[in-house]
N, C-alpha and C. Protein backbone atom coordinates (compact mmCIF):
# COMPACT_ATOMS: atom_id res chain seq x y z
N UNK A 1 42.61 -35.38 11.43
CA UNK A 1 42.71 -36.00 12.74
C UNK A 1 41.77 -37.20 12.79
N UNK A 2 42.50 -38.28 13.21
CA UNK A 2 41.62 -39.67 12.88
C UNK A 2 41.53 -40.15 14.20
N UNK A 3 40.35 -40.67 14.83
CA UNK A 3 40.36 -41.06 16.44
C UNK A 3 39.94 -42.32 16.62
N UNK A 4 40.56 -43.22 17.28
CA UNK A 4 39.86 -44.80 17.10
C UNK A 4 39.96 -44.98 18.43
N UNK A 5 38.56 -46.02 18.73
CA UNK A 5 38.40 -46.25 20.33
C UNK A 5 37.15 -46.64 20.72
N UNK A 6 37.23 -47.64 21.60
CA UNK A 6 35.58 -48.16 21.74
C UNK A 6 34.47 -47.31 22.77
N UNK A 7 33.58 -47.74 22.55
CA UNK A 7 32.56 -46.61 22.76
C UNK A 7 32.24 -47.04 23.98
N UNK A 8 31.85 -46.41 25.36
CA UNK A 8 31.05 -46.54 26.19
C UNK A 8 29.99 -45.58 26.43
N UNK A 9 29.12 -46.17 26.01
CA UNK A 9 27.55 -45.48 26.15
C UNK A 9 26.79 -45.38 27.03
N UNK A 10 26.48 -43.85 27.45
CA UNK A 10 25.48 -43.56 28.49
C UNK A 10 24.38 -43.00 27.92
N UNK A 11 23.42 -42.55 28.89
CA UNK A 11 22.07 -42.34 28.30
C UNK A 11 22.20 -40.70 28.56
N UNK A 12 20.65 -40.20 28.74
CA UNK A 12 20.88 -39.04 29.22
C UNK A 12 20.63 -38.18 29.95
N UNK A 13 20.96 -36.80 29.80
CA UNK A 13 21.20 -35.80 31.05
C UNK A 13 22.46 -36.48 32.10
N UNK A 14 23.71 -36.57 31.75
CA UNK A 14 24.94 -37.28 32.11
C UNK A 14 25.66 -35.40 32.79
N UNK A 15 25.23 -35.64 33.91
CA UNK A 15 25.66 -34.09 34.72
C UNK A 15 27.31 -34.06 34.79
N UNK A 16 27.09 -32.96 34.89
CA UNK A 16 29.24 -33.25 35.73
C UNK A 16 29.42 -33.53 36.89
N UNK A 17 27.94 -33.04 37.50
CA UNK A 17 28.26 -33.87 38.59
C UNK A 17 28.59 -35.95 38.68
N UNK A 18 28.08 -36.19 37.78
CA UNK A 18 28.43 -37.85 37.55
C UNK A 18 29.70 -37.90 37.03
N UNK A 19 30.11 -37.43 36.35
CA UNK A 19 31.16 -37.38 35.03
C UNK A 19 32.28 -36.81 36.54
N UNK A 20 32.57 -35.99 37.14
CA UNK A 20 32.80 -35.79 38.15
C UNK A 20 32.66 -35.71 39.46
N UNK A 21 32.75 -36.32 40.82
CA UNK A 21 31.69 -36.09 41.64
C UNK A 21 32.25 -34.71 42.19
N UNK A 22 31.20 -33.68 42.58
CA UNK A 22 31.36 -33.05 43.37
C UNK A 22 32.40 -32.75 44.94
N UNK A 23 32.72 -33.81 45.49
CA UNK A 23 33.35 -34.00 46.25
C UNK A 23 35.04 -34.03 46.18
N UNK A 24 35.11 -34.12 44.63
CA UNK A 24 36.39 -33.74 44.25
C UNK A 24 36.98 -32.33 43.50
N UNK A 25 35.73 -31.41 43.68
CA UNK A 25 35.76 -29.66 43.24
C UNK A 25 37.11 -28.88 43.37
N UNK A 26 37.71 -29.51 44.76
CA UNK A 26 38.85 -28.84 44.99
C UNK A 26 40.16 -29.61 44.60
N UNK A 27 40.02 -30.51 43.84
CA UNK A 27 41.03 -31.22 43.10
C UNK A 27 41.10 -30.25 41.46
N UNK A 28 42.69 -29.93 41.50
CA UNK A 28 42.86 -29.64 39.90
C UNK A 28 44.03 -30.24 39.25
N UNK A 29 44.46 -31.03 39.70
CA UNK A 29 45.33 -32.35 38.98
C UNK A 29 44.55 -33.01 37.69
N UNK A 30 45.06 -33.18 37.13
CA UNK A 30 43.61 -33.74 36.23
C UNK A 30 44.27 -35.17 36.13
N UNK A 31 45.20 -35.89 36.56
CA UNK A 31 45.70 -37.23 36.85
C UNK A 31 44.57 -37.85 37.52
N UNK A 32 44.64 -36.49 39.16
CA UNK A 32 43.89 -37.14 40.09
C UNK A 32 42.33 -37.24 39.70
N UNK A 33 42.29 -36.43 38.91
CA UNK A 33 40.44 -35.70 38.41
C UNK A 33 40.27 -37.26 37.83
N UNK A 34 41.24 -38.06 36.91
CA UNK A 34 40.68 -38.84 36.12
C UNK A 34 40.79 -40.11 37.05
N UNK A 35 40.95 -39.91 37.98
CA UNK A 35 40.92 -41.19 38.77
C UNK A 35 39.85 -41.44 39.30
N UNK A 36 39.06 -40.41 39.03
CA UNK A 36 37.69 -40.39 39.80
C UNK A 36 36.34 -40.13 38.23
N UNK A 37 37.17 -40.41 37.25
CA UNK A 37 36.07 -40.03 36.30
C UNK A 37 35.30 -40.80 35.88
N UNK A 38 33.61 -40.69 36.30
CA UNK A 38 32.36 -41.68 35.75
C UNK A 38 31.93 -42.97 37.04
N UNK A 39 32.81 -42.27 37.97
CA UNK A 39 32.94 -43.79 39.10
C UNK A 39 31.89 -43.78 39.55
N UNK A 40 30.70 -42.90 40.05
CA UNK A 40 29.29 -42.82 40.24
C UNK A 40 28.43 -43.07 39.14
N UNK A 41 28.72 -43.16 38.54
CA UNK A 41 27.84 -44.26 37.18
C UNK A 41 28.47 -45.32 36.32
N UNK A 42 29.80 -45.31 36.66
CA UNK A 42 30.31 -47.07 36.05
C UNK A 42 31.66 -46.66 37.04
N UNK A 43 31.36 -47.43 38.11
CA UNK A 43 33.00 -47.83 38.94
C UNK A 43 33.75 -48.69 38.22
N UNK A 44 33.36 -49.89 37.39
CA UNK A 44 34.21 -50.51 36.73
C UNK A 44 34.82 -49.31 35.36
N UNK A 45 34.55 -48.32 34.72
CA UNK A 45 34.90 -47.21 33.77
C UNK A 45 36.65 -47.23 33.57
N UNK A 46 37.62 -46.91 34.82
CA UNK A 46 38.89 -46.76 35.01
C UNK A 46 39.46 -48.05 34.18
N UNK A 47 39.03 -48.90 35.06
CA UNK A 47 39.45 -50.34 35.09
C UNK A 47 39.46 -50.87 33.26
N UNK A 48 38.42 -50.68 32.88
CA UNK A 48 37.80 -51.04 31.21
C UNK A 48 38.45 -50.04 30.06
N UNK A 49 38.64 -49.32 30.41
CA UNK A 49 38.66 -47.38 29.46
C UNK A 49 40.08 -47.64 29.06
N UNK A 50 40.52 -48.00 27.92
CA UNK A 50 41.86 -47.56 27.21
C UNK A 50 42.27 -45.88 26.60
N UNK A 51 43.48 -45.70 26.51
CA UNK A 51 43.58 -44.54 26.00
C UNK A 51 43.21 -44.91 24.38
N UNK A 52 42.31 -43.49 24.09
CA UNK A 52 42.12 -43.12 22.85
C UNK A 52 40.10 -43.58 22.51
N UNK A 53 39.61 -44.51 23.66
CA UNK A 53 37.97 -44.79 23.96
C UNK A 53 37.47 -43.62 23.74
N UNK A 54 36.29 -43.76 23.23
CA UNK A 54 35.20 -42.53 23.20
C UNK A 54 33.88 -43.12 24.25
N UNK A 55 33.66 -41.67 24.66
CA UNK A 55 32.03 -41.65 25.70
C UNK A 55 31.15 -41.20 24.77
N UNK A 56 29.97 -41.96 24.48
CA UNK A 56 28.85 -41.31 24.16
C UNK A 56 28.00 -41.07 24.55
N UNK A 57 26.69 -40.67 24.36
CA UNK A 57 25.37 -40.31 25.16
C UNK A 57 24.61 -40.04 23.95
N UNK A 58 23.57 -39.63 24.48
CA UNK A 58 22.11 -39.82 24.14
C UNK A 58 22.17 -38.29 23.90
N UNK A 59 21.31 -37.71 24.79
CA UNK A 59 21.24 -36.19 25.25
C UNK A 59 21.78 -35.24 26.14
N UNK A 60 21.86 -33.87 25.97
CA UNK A 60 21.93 -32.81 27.47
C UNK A 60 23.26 -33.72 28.17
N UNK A 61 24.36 -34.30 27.27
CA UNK A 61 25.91 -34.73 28.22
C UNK A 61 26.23 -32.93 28.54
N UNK A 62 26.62 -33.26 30.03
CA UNK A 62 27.73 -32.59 30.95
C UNK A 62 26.69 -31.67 30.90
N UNK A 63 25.67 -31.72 31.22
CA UNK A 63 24.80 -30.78 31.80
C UNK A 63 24.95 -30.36 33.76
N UNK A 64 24.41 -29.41 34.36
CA UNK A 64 24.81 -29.03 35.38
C UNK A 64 26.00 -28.05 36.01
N UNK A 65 26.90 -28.48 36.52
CA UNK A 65 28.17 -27.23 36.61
C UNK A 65 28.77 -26.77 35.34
N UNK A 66 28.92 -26.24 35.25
CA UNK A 66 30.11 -24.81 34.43
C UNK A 66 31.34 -25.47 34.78
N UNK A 67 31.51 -25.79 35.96
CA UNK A 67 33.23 -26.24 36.17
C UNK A 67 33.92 -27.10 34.86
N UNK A 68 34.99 -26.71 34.41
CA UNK A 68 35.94 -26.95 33.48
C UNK A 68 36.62 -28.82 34.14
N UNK A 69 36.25 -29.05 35.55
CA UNK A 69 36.85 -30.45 35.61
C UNK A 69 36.01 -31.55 35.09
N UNK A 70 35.05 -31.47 34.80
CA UNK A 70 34.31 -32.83 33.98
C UNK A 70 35.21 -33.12 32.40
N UNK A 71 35.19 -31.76 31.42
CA UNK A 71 36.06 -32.26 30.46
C UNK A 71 37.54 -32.65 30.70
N UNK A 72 38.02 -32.39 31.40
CA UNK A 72 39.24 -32.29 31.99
C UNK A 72 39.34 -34.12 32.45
N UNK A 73 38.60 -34.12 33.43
CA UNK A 73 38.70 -35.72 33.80
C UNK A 73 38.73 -36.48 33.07
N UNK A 74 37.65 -36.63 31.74
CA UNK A 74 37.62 -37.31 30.71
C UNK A 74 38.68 -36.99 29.73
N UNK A 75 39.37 -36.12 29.41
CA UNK A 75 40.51 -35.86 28.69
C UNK A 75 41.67 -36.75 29.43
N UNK A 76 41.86 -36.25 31.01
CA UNK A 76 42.61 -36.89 31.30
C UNK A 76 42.94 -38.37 31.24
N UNK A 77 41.63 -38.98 31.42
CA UNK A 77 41.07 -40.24 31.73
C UNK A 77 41.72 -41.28 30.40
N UNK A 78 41.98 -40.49 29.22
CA UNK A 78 42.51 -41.29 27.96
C UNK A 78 41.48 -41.27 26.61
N UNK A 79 40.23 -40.33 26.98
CA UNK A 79 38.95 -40.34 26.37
C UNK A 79 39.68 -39.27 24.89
N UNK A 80 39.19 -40.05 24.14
CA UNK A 80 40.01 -39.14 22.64
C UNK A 80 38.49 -38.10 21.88
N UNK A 81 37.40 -38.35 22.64
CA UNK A 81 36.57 -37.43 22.32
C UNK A 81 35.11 -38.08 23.02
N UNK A 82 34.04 -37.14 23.07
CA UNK A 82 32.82 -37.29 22.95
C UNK A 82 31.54 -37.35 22.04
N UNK A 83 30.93 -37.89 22.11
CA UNK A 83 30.06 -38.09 20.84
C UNK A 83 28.27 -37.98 21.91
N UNK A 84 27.43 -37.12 21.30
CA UNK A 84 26.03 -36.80 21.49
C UNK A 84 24.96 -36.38 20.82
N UNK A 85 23.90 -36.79 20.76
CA UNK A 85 23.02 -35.87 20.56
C UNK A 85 22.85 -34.49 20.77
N UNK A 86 23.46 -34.25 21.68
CA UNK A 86 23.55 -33.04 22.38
C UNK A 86 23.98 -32.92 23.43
N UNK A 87 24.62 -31.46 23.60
CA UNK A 87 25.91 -30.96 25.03
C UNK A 87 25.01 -30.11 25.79
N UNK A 88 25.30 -29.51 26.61
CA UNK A 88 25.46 -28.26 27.43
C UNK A 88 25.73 -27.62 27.04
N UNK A 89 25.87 -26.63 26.58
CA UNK A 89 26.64 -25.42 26.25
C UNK A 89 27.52 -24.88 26.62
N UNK A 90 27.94 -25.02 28.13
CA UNK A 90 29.11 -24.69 28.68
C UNK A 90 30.10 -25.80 28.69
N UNK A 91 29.32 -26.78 28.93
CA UNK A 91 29.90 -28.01 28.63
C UNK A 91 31.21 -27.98 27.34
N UNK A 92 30.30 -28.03 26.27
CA UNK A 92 30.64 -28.51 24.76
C UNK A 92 31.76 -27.06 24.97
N UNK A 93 31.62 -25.95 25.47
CA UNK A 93 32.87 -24.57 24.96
C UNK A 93 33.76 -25.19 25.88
N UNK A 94 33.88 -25.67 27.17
CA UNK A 94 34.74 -26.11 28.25
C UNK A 94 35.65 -27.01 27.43
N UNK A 95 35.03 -28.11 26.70
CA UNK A 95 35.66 -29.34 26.28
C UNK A 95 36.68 -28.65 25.19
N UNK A 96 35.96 -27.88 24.14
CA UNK A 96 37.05 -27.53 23.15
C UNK A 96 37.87 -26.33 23.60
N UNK A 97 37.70 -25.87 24.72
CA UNK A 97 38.93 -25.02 24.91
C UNK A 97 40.24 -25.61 26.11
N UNK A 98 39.72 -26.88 26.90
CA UNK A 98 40.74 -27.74 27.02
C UNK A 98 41.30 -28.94 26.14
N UNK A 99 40.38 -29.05 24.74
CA UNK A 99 41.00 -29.80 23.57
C UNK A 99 40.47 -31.13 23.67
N UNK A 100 39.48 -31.09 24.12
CA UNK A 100 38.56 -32.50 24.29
C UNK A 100 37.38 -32.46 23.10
N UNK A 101 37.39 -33.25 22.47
CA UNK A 101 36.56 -33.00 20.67
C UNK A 101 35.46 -33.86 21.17
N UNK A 102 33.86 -32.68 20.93
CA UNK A 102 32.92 -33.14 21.28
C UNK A 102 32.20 -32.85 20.10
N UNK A 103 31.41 -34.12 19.55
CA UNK A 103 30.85 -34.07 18.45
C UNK A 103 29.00 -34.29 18.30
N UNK A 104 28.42 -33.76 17.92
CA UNK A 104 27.22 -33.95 17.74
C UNK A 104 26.66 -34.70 16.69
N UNK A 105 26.26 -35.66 17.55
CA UNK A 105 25.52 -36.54 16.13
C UNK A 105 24.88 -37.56 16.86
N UNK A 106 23.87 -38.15 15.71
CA UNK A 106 22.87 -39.12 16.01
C UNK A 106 23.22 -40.47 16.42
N UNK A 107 23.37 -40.78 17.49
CA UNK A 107 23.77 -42.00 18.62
C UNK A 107 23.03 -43.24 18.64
N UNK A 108 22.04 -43.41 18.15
CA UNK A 108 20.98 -44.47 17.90
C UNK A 108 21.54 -46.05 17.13
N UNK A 109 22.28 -45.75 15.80
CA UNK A 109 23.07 -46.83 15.37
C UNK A 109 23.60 -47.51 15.92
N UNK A 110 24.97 -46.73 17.29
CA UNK A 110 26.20 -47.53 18.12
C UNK A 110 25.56 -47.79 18.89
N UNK A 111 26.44 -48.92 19.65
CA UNK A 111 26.26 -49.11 20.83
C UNK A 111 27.68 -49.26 21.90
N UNK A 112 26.99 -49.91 22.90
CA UNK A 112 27.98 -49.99 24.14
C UNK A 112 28.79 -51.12 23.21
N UNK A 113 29.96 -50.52 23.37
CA UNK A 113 31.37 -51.56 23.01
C UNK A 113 31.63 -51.28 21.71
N UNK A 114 31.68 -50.82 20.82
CA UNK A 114 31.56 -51.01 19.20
C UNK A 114 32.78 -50.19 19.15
N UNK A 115 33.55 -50.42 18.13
CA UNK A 115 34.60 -49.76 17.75
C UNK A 115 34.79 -48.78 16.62
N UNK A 116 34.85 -47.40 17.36
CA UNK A 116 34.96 -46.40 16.44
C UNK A 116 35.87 -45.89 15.71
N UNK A 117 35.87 -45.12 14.21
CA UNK A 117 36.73 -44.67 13.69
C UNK A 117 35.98 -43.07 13.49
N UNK A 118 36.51 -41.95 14.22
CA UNK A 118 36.30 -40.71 13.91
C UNK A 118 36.94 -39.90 13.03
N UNK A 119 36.82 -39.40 11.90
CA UNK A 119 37.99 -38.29 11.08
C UNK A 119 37.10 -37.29 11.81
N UNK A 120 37.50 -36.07 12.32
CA UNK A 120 37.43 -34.86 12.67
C UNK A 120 37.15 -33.90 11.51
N UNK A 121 38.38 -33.85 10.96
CA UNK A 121 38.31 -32.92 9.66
C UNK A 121 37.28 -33.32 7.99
N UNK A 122 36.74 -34.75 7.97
CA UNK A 122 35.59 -34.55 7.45
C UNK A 122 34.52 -35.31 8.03
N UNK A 123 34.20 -34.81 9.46
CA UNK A 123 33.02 -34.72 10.02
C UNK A 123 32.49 -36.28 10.09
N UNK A 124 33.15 -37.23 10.26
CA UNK A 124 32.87 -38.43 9.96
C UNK A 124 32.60 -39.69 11.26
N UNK A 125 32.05 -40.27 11.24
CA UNK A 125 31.54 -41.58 11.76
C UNK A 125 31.72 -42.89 12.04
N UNK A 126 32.70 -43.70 11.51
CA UNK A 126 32.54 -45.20 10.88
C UNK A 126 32.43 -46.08 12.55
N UNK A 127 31.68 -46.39 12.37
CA UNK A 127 31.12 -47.48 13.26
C UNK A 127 32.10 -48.98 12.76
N UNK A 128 33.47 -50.05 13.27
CA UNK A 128 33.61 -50.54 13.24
C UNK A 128 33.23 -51.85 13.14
N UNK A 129 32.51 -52.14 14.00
CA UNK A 129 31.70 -53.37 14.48
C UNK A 129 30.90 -53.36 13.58
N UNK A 130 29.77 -52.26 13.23
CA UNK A 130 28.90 -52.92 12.37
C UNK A 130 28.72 -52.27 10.74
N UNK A 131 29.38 -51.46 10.91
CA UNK A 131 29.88 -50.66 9.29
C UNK A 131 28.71 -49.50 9.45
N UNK A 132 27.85 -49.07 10.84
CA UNK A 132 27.39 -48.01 10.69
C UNK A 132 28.15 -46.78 10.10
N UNK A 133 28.02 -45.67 9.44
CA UNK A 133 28.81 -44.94 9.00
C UNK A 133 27.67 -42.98 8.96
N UNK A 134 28.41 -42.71 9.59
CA UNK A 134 27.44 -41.11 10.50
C UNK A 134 28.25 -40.08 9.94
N UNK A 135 27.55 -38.82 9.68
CA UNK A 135 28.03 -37.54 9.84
C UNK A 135 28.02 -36.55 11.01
N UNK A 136 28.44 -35.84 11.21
CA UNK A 136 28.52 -34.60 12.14
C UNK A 136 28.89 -33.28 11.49
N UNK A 137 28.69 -32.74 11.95
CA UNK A 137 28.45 -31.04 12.06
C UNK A 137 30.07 -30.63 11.97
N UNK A 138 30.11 -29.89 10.43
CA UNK A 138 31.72 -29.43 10.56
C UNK A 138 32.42 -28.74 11.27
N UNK A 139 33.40 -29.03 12.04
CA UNK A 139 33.83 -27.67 13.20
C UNK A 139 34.59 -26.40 12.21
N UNK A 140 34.24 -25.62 12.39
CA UNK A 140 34.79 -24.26 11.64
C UNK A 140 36.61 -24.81 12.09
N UNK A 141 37.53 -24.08 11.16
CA UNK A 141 38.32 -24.32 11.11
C UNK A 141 39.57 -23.97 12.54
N UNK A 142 39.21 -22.90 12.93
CA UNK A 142 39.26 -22.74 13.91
C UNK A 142 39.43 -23.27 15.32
N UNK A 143 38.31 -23.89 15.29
CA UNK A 143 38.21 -24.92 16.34
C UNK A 143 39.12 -26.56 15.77
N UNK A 144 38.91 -27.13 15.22
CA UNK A 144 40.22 -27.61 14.42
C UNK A 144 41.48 -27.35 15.20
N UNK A 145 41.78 -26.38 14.75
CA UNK A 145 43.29 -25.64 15.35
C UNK A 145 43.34 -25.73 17.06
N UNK A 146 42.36 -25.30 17.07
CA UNK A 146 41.99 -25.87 18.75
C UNK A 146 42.33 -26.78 19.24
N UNK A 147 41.68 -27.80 18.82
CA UNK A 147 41.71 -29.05 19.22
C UNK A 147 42.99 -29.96 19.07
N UNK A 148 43.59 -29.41 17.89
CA UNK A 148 44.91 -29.72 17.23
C UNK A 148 46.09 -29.60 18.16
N UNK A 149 46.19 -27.99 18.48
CA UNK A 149 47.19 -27.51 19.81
C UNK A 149 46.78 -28.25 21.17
N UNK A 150 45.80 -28.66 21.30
CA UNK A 150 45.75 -29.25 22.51
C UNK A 150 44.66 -28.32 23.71
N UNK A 151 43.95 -27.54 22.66
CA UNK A 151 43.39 -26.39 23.61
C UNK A 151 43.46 -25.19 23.15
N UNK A 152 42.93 -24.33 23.94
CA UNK A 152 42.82 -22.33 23.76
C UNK A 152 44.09 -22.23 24.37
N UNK A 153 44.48 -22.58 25.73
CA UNK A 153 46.06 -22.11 25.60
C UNK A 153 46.85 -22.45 25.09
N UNK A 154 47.33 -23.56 24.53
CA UNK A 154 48.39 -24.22 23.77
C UNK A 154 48.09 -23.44 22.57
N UNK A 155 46.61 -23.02 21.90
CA UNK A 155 46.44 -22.37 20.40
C UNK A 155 47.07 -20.80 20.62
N UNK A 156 46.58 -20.30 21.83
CA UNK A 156 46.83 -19.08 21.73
C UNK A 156 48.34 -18.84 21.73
N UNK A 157 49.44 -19.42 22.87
CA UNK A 157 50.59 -19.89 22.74
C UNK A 157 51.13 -19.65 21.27
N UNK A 158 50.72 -20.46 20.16
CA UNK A 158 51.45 -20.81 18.64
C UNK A 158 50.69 -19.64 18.22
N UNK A 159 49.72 -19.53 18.14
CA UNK A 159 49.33 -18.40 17.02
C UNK A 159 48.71 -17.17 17.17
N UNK A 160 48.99 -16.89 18.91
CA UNK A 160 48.31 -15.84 19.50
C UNK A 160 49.74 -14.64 19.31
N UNK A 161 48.77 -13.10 18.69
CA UNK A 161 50.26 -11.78 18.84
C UNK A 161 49.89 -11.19 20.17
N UNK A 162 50.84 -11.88 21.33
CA UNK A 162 50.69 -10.99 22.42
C UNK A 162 51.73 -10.38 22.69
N UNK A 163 51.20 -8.50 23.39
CA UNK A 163 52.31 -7.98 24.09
C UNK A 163 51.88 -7.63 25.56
N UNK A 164 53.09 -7.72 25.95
CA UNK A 164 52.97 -7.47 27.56
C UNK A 164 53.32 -6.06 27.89
C-alpha cells in the first residue's frame, strides 16, 4: 500500500477536541464530521486538503476524547493517513479500526507542505521535496489487513467465521 500526499503539520498535544470540535458530538455522518475537520486550528484546512494529504504532528496527536469521530473526520476529510511522534492510545486503536493508517515516526525532517510518499507494507518514509527518507514501526500483519478492508468491520465482514 503506497500513499502520496502533502503534509500539513501541526505541533503538539492536537486533542480531538481540535481535530473535532465538540459541538459537533452528536453528528455521525462522517461527510458532515469532515466538514468540520481541524476548522479550530486551520479554517483554511477544507479549502487546501486534497484527497489522499497526510496530517502530521509532533506529539500526544488525538489526545483527549475516546470518541471514534476525530479519526473518522480526518478519514472522511480525504486524509490517506497520519504520521507522529506519538498517538493516544485510544486514538491510534480508533484510527486503525476505522482504517485510518497512523504511523509513528520521527517528524523533525518534514515539514508543512512537502510531498509525501508512504509504503505501509515496508514501513517507509520518502519525503518528496527534499529526499528525506524515514522508517516506521512495522504494523503486524494483521493490522495491514485492517487497514486494507477499510477497517475492523469491513475485515471482520471478509475474514471473520460468524454464526448467528
Amino acid at each position: 500500500m503506497i500513499l502520496k500526499g502533502k503534509v500539513f503539520k501541526y505541533g503538539a498535544d492536537i486533542n480531538t477536541d481540535v481535530i473535532i470540535p465538540a459541538r459537533y458530538i452528536n453528528v455521525s455522518d462522517p461527510d458532515e464530521l469532515a466538514r468540520h475537520c481541524m476548522e479550530d486550528i486551520d479554517a483554511d484546512f477544507l479549502k487546501k486538503v486534497q484527497p489522499g494529504d497526510i496530517i502530521m504532528a509532533t506529539t500526544n496527536f488525538g489526545c483527549g476524547s475516546s470518541r471514534e469521530h476525530a479519526p473518522l473526520a480526518i478519514k472522511a476529510a480525504g486524509i490517506s493517513c497520519v504520521i507522529a511522534r506519538s498517538f493516544a492510545r485510544i486514538f491510534f486503536r480508533n484510527a486503525i479500526n476505522i482504517g485510518l493508517p497512523v504511523l509513528i515516526c520521527d517528524t523533525d525532517r518534514i515539514n508543512d507542505g512537502d510531498e509525501l510518499e508512504v509504503d505501509l507494507e515496508n514501513s517507509t518514509v520518502k519525503d518528496l521535496t527534499n529526499g528525506a527518507e524515514l522508517r516506521f514501526g512495522n504494523f503486524p500483519q494483521v493490522m495491514l489487513k485492517i487497514l486494507e478492508a477499510g477497517g475492523l468491520i469491513p475485515y471482520i465482514k471478509r475474514y471473520g467465521d460468524f454464526k448467528s
